[in-house]
N, C-alpha and C. Protein backbone atom coordinates (compact mmCIF):
# COMPACT_ATOMS: atom_id res chain seq x y z
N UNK A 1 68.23 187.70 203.26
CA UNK A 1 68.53 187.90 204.65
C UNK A 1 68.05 189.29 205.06
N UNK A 2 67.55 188.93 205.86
CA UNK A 2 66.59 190.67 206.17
C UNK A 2 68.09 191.66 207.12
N UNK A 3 67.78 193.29 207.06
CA UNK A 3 68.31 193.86 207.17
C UNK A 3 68.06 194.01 209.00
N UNK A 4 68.98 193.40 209.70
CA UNK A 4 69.11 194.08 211.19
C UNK A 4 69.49 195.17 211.76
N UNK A 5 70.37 195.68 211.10
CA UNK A 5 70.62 196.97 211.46
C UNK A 5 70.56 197.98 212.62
N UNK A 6 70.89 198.49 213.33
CA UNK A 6 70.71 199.28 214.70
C UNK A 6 69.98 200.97 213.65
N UNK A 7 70.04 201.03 212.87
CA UNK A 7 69.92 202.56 212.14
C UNK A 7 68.66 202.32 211.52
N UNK A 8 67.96 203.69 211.59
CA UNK A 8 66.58 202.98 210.32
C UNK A 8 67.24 203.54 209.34
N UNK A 9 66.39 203.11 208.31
CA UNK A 9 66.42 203.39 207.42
C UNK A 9 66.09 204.99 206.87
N UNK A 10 66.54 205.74 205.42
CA UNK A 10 66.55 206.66 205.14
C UNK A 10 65.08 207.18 205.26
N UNK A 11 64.20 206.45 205.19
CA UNK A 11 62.60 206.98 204.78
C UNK A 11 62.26 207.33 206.43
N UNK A 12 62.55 206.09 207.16
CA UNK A 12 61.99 206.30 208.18
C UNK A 12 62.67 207.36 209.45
N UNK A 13 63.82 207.40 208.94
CA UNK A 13 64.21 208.75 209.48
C UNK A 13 63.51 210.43 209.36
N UNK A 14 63.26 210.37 207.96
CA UNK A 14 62.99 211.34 207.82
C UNK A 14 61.63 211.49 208.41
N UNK A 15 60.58 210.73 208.37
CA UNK A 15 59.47 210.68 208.82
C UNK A 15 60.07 210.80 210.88
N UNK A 16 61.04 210.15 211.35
CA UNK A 16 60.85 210.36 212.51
C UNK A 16 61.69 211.99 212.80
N UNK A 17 62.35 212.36 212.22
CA UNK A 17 62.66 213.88 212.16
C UNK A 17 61.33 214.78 212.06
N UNK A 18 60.67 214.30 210.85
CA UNK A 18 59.08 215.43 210.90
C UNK A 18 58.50 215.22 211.80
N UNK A 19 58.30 214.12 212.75
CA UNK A 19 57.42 214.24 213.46
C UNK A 19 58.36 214.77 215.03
N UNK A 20 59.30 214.51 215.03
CA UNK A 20 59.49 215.48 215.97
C UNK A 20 59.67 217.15 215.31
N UNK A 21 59.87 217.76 214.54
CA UNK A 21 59.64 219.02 214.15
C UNK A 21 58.17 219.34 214.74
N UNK A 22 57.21 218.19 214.23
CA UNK A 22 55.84 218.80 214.78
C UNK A 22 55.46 218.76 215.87
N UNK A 23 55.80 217.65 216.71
CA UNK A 23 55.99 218.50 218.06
C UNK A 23 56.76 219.03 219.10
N UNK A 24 57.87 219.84 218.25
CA UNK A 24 58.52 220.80 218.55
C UNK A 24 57.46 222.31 218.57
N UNK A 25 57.18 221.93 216.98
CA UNK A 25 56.02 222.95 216.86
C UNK A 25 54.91 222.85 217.83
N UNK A 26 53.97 221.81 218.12
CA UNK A 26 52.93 222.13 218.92
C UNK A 26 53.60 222.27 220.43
N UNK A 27 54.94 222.36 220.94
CA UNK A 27 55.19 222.23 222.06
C UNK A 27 55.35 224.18 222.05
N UNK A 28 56.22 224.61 221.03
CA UNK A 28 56.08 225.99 220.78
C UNK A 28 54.72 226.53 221.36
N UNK A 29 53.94 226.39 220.35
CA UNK A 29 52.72 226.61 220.28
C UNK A 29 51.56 226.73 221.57
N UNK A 30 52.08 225.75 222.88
CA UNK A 30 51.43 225.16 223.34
C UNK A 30 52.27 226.33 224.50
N UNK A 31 53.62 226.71 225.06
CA UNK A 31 53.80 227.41 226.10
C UNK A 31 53.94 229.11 225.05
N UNK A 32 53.60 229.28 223.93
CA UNK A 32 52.95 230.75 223.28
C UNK A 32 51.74 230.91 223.88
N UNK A 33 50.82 230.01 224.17
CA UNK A 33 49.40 230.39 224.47
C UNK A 33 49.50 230.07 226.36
N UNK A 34 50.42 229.72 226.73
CA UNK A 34 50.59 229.57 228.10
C UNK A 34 51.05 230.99 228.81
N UNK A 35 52.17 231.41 227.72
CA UNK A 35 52.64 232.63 228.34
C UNK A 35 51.62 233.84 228.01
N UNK A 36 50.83 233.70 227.14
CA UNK A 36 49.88 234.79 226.93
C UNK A 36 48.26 234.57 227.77
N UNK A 37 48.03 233.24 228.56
CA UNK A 37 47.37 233.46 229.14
C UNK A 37 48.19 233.82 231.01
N UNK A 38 48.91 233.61 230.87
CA UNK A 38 50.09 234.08 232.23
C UNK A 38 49.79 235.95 232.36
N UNK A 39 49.87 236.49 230.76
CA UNK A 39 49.52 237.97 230.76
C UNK A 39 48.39 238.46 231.25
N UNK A 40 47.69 237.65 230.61
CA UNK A 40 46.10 237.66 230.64
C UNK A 40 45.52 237.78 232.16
N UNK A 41 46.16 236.91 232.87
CA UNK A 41 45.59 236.48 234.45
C UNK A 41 46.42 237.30 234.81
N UNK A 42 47.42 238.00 234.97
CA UNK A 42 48.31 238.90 235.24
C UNK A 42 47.45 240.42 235.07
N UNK A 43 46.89 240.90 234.20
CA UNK A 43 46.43 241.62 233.88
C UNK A 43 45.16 242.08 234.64
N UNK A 44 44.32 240.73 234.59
CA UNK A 44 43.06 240.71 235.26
C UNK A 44 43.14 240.24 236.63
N UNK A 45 43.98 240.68 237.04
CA UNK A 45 45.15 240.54 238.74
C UNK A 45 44.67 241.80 239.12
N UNK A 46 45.38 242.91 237.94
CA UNK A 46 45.38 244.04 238.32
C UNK A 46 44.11 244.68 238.16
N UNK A 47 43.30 244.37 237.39
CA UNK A 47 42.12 245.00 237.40
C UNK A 47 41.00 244.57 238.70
N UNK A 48 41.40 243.50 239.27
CA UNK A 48 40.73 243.11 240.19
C UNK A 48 41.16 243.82 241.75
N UNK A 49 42.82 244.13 242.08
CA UNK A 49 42.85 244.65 242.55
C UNK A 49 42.33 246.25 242.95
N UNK A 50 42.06 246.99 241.87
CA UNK A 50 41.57 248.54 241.37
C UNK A 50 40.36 248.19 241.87
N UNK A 51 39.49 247.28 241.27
CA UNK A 51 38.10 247.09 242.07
C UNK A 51 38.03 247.30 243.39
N UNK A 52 38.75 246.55 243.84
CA UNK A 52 38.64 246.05 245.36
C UNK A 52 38.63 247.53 245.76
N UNK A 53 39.80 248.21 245.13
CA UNK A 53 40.24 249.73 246.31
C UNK A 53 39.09 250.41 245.76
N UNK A 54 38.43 250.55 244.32
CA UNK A 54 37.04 251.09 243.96
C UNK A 54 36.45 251.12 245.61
N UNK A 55 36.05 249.69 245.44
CA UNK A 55 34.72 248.83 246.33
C UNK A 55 34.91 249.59 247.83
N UNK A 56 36.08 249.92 248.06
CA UNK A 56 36.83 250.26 249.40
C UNK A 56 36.55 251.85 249.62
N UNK A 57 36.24 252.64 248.67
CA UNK A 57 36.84 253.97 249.00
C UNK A 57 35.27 254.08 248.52
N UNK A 58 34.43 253.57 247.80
CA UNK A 58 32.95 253.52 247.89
C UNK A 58 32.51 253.19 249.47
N UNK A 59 32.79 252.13 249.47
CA UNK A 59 32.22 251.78 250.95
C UNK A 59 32.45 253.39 252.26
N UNK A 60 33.83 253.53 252.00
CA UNK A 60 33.95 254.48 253.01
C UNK A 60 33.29 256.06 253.02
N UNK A 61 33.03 256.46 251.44
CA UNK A 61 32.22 257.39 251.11
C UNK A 61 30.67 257.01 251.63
N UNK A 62 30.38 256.31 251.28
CA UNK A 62 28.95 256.11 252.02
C UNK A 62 28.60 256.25 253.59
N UNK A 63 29.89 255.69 254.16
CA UNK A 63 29.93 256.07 255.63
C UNK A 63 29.89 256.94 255.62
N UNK A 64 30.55 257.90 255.17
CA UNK A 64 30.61 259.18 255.41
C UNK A 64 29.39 260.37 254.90
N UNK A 65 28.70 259.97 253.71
CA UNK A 65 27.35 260.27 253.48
C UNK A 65 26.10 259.93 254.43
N UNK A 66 26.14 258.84 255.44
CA UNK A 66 25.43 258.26 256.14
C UNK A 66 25.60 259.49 257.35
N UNK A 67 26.83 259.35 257.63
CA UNK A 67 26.68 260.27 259.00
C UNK A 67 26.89 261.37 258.79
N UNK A 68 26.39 262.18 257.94
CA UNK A 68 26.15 263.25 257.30
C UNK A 68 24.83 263.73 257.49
N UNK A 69 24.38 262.99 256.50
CA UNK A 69 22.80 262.90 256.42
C UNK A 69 22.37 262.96 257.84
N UNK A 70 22.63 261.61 258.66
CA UNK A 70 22.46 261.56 260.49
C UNK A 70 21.74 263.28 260.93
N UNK A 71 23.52 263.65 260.70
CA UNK A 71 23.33 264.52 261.59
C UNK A 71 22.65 265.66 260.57
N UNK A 72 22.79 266.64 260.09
CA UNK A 72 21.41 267.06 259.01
C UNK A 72 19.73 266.68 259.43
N UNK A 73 19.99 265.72 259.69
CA UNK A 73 18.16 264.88 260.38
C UNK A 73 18.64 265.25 261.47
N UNK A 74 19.44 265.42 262.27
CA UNK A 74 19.21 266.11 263.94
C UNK A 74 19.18 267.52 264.18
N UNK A 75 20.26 268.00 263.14
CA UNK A 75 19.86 269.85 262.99
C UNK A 75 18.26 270.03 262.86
N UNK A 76 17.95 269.30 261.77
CA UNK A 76 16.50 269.66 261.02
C UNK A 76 15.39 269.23 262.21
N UNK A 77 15.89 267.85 262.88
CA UNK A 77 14.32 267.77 264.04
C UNK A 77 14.92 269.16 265.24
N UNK A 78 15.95 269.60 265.60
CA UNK A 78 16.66 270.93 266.22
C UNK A 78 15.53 272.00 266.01
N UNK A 79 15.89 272.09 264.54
CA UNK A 79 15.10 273.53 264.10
C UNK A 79 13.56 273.43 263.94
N UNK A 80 13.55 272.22 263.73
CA UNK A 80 11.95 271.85 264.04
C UNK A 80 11.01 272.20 265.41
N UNK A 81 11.83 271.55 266.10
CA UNK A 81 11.05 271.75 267.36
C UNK A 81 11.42 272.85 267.96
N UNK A 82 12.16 273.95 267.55
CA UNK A 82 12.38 275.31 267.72
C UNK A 82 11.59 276.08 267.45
N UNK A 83 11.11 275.84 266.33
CA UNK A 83 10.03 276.47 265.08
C UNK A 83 8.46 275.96 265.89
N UNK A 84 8.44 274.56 265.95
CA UNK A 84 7.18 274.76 266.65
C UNK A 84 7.14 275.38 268.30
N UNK A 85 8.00 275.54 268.70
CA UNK A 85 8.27 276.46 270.18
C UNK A 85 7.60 277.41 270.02
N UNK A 86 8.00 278.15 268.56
CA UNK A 86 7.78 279.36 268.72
C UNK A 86 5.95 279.36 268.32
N UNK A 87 5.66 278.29 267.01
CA UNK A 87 4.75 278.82 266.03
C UNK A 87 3.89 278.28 267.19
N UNK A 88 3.77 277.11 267.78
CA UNK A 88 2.31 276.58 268.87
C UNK A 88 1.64 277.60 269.29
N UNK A 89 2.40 278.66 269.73
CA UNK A 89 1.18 279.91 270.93
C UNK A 89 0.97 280.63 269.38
N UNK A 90 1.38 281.01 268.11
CA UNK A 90 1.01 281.45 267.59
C UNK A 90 -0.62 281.04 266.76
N UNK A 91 0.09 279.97 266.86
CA UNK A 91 -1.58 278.83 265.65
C UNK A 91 -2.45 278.36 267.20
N UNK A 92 -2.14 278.45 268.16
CA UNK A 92 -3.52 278.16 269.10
C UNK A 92 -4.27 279.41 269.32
N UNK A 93 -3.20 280.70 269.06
CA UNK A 93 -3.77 282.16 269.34
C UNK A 93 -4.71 282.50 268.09
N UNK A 94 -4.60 282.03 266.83
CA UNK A 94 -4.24 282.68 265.40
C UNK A 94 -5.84 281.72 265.55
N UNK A 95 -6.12 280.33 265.92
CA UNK A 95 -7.12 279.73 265.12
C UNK A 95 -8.09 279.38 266.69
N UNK A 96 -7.49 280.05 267.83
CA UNK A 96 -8.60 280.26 269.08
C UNK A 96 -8.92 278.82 269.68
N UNK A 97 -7.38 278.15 269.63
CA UNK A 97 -7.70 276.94 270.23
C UNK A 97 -7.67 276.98 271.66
């Protein structure tokens, strides 16, 4: 008469105990590498933010090199055409133009 039983048996217990141990273990395993890529993207959060303010305080230095320079090129055509004010009657006198 075969065994009906509601319980398994001793073997097959133990086999269904190991296999939940193992994935107990790969469930471990599985939010260890979840929470360390959580760091990871966390991390490279912050490095992305630092860029940005990099990218930001670059950008605004350049403005500010731009209209720098600008004006420097308006002193310089200034003193330019000051300089030839003066030098024209000299080099038309000097070479008898």
């Amino acid at each position: 008469m075969p065994d009906h039983s509601i319980f398994p048996s001793s073997d097959q217990f133990l086999k269904l105990v190991e296999g939940q141990a193992r994935l107990e273990a790969k469930l471990d395993a599985f939010f260890a590498a979840q929470t360390t890529m959580k760091t990871e993207i966390d991390g490279m959060k912050t490095d992305i933010a630092a860029v940005k303010s990099d990218v930001a305080e670059i950008k605004s230095q350049r403005r500010a090199t731009k209209s720098y320079l600008a004006g420097i090129a308006a002193v310089a055509g200034g003193i330019s055409w000051v300089a030839s004010q003066f030098l024209d009657p000299l080099m038309k006198k000097f070479f008898g133009i």
